[in-house]
C-alpha atoms as a PDB file:
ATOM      1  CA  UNK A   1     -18.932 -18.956 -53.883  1.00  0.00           C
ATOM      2  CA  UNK A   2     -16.283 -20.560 -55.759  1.00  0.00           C
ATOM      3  CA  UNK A   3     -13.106 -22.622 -54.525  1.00  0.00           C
ATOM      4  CA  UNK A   4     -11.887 -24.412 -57.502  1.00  0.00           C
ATOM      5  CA  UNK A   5     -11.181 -21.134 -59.969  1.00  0.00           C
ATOM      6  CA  UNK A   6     -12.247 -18.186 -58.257  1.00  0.00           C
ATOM      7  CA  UNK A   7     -13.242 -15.517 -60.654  1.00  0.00           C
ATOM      8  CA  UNK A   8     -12.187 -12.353 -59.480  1.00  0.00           C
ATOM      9  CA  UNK A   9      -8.112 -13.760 -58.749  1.00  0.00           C
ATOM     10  CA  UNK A  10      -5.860 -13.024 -61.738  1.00  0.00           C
ATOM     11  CA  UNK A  11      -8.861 -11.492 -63.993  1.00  0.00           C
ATOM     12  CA  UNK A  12      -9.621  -7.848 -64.586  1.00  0.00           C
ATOM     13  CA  UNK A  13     -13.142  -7.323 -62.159  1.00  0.00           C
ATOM     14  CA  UNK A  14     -15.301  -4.380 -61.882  1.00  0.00           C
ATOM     15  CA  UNK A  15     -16.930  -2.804 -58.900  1.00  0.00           C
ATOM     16  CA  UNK A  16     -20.406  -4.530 -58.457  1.00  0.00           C
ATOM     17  CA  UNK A  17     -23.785  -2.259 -59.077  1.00  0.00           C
ATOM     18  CA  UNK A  18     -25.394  -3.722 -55.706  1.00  0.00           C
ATOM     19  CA  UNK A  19     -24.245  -5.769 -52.375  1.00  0.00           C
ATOM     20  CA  UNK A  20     -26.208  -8.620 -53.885  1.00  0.00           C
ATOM     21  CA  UNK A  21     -24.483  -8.584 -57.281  1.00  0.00           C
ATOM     22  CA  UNK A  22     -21.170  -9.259 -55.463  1.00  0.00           C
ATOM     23  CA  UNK A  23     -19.508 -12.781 -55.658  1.00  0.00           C
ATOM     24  CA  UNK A  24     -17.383 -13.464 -52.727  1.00  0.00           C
ATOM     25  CA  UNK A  25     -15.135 -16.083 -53.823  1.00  0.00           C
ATOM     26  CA  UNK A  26     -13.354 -18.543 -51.467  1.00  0.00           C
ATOM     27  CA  UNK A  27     -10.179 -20.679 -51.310  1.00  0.00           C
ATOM     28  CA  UNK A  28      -8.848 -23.651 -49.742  1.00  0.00           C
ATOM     29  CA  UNK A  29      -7.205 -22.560 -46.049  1.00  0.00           C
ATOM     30  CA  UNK A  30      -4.189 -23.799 -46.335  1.00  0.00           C
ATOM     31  CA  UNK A  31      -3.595 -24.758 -42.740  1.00  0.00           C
ATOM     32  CA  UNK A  32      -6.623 -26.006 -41.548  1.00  0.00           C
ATOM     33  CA  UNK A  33      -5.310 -27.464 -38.502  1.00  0.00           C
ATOM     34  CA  UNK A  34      -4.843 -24.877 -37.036  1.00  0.00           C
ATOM     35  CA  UNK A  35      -6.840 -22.034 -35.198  1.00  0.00           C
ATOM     36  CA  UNK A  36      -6.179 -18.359 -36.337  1.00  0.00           C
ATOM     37  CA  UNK A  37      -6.980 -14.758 -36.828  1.00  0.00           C
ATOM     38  CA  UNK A  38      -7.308 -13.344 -39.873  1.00  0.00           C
ATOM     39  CA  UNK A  39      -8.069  -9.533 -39.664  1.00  0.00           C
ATOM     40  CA  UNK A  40      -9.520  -7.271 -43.178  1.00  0.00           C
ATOM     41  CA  UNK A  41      -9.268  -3.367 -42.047  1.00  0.00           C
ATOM     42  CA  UNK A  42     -10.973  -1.530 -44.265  1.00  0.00           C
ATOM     43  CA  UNK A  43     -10.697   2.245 -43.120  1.00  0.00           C
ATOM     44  CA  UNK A  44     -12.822   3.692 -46.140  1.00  0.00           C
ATOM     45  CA  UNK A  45     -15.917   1.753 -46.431  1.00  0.00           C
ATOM     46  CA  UNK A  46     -18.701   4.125 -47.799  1.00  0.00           C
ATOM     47  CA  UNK A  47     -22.456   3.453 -48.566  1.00  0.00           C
ATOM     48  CA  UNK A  48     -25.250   5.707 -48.951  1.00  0.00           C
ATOM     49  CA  UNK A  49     -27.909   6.755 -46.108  1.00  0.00           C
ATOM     50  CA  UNK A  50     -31.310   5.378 -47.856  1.00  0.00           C
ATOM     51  CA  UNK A  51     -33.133   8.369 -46.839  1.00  0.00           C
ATOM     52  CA  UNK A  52     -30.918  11.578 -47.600  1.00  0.00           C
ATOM     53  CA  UNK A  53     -28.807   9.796 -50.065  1.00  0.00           C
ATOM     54  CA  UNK A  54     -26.083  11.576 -48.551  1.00  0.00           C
ATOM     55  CA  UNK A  55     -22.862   9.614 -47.762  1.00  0.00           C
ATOM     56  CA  UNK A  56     -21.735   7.499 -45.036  1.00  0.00           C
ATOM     57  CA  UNK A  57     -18.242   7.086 -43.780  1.00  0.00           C
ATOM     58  CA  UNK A  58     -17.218   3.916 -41.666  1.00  0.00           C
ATOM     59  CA  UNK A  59     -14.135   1.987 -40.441  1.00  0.00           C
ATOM     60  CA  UNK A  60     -14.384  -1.697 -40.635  1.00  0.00           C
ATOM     61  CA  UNK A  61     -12.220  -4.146 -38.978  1.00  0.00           C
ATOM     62  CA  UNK A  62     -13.170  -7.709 -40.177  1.00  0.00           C
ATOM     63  CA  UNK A  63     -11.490 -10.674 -37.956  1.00  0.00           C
ATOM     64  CA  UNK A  64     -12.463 -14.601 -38.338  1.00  0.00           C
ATOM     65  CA  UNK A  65     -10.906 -17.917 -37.655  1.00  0.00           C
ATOM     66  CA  UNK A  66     -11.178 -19.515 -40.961  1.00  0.00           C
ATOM     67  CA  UNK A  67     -12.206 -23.107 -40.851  1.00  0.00           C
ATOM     68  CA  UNK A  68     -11.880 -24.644 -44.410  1.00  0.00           C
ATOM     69  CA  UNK A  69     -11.972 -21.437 -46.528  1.00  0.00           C
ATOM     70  CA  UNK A  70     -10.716 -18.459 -46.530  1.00  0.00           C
ATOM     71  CA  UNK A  71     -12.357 -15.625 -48.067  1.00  0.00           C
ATOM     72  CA  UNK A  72     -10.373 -14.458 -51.333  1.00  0.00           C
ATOM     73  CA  UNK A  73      -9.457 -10.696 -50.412  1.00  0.00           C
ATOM     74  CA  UNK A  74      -9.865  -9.023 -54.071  1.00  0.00           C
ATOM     75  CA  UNK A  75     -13.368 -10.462 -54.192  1.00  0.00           C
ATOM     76  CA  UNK A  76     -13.786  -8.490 -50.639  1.00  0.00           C
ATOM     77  CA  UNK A  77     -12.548  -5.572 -51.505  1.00  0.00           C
ATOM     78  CA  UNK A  78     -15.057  -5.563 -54.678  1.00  0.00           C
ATOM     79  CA  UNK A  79     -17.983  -6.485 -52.265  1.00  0.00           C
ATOM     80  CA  UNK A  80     -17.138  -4.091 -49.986  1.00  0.00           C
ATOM     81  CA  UNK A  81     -17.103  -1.366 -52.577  1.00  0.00           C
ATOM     82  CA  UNK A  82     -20.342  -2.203 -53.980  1.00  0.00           C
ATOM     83  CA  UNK A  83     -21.731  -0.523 -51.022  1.00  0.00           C
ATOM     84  CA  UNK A  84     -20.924   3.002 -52.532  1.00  0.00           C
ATOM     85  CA  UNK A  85     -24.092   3.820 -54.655  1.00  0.00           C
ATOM     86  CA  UNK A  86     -25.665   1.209 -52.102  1.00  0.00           C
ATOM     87  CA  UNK A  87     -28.854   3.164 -49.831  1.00  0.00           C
ATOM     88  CA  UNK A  88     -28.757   1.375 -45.998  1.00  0.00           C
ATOM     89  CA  UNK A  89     -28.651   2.356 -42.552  1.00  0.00           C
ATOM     90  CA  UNK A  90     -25.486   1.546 -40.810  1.00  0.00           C
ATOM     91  CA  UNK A  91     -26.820  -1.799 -38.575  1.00  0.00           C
ATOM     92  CA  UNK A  92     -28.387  -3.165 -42.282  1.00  0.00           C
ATOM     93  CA  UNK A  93     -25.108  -2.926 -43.771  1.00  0.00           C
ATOM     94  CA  UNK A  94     -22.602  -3.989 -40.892  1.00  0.00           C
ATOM     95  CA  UNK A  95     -24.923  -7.029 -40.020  1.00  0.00           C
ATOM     96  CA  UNK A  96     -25.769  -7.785 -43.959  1.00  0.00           C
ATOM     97  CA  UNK A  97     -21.696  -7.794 -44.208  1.00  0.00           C
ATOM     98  CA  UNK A  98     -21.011 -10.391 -41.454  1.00  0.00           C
ATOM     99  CA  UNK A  99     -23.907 -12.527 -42.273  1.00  0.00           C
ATOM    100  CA  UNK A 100     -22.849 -12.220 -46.139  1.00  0.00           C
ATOM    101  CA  UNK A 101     -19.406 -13.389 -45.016  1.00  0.00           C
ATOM    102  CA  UNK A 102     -20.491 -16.213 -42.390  1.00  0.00           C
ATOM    103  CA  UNK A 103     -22.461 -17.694 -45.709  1.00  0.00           C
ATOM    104  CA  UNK A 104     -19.503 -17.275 -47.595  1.00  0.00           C
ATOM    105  CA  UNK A 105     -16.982 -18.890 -46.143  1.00  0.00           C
ATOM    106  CA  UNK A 106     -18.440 -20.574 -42.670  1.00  0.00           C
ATOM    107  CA  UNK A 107     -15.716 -19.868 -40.601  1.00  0.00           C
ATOM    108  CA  UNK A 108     -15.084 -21.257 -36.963  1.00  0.00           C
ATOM    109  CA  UNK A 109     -16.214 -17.874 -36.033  1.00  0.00           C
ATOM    110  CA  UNK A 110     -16.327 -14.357 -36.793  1.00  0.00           C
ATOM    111  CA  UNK A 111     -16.363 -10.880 -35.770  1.00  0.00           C
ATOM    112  CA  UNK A 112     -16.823  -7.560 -37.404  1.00  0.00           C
ATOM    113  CA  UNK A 113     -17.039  -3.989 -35.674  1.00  0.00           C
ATOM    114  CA  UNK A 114     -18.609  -1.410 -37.597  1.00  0.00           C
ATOM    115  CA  UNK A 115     -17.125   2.007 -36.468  1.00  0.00           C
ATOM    116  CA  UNK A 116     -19.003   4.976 -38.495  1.00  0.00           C
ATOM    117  CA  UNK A 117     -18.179   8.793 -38.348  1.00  0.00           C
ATOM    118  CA  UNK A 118     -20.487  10.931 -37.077  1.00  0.00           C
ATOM    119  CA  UNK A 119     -23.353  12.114 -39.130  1.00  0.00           C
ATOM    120  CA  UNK A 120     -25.345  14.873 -37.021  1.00  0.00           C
ATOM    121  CA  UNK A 121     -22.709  14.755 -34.293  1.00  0.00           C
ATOM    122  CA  UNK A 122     -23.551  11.190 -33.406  1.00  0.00           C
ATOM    123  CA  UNK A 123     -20.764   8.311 -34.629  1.00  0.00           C
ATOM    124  CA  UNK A 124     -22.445   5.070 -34.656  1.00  0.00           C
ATOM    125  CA  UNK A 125     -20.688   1.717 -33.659  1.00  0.00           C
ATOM    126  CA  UNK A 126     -21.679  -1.682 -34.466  1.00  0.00           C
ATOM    127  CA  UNK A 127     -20.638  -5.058 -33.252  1.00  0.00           C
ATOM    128  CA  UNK A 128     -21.413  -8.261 -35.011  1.00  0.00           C
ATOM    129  CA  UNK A 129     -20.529 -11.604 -33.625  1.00  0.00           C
ATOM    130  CA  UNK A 130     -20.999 -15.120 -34.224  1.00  0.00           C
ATOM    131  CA  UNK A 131     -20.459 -16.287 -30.865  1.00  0.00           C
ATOM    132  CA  UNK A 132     -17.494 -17.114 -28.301  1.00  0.00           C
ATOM    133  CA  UNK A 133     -13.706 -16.990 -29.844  1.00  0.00           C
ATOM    134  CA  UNK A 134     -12.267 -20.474 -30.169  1.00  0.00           C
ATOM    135  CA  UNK A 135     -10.022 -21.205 -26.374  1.00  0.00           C
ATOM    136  CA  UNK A 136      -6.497 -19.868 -26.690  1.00  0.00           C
ATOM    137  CA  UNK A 137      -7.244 -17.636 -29.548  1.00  0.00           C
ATOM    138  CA  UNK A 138      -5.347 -14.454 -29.934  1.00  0.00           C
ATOM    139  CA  UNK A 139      -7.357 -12.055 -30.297  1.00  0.00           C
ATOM    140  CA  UNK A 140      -5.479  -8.167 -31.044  1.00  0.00           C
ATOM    141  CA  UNK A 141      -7.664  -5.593 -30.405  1.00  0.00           C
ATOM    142  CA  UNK A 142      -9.226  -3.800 -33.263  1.00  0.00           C
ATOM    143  CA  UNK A 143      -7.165  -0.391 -33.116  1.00  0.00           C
ATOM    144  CA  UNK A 144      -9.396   1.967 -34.085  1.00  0.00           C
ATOM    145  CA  UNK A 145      -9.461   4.961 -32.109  1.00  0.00           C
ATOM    146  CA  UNK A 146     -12.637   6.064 -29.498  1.00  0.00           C
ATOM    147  CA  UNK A 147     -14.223   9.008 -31.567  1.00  0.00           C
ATOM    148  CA  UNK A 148     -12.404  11.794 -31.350  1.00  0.00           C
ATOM    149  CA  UNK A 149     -11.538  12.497 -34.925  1.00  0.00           C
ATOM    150  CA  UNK A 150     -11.398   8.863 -35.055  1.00  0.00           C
ATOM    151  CA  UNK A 151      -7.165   8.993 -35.856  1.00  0.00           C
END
């Protein structure tokens, strides 16, 4: 974690091997007065199922209220896209994501939801959260689409 010179910003990064390789950088929130949503949607997160080694598909919508940090979105998107080659069953990675994320940046609070296409006719959802929304918050809903095609 880095707020002084972040070091994915401005430099040419590669994908990570592995989750754990993956430096999420932060930066100074530049209003932290106030309380407010800040939403990631990342529609083609992939990772690997650890048994089959056969791909996983999910949609993930990322929303926090930042509290001195916010997290730096290039070193997201490389995080997130470590998970490729990366063997885990859906809850390991949608709870290891928040988690990784609330350690980051310690936000005011947090939320991810973890919507996966179906593998074996079955589309998993998970919901992380890190406890009530701050009063007076709003708070979109996520727009993804009940499974039915999921578009």
């Amino acid at each position: 974690m880095s707020t002084d010179e972040p070091s994915h910003l401005g430099r040419a990064s590669g994908i990570p091997a592995r989750p754990e390789d993956a430096v999420l950088d932060v930066v100074a929130d530049p209003h932290p007065d106030e309380t407010y949503l800040v939403r990631f949607t990342c529609p083609e997160f992939t990772s690997l199922c650890p048994i089959t080694g056969q791909p996983d598909f999910a949609h993930l919508v990322i929303d926090y209220v930042p509290d001195r940090h916010l997290l730096e979105s290039k070193a997201l998107k490389l995080y997130l896209h470590s998970f490729r080659n990366h063997g885990a069953f859906h809850e390991a990675c949608t709870v290891g994501i928040a988690k990784r994320l609330m350690a980051a940046a310690n936000p005011v609070w947090l939320r991810l939801g973890g919507y996966w296409y179906p593998r074996g006719g079955i589309p998993i959802d998970i919901f992380y959260q890190s406890g009530e929304p701050p009063a007076g918050l709003w708070l979109p809903e996520p727009g993804v689409q009940p499974y039915r095609g999921r578009g």
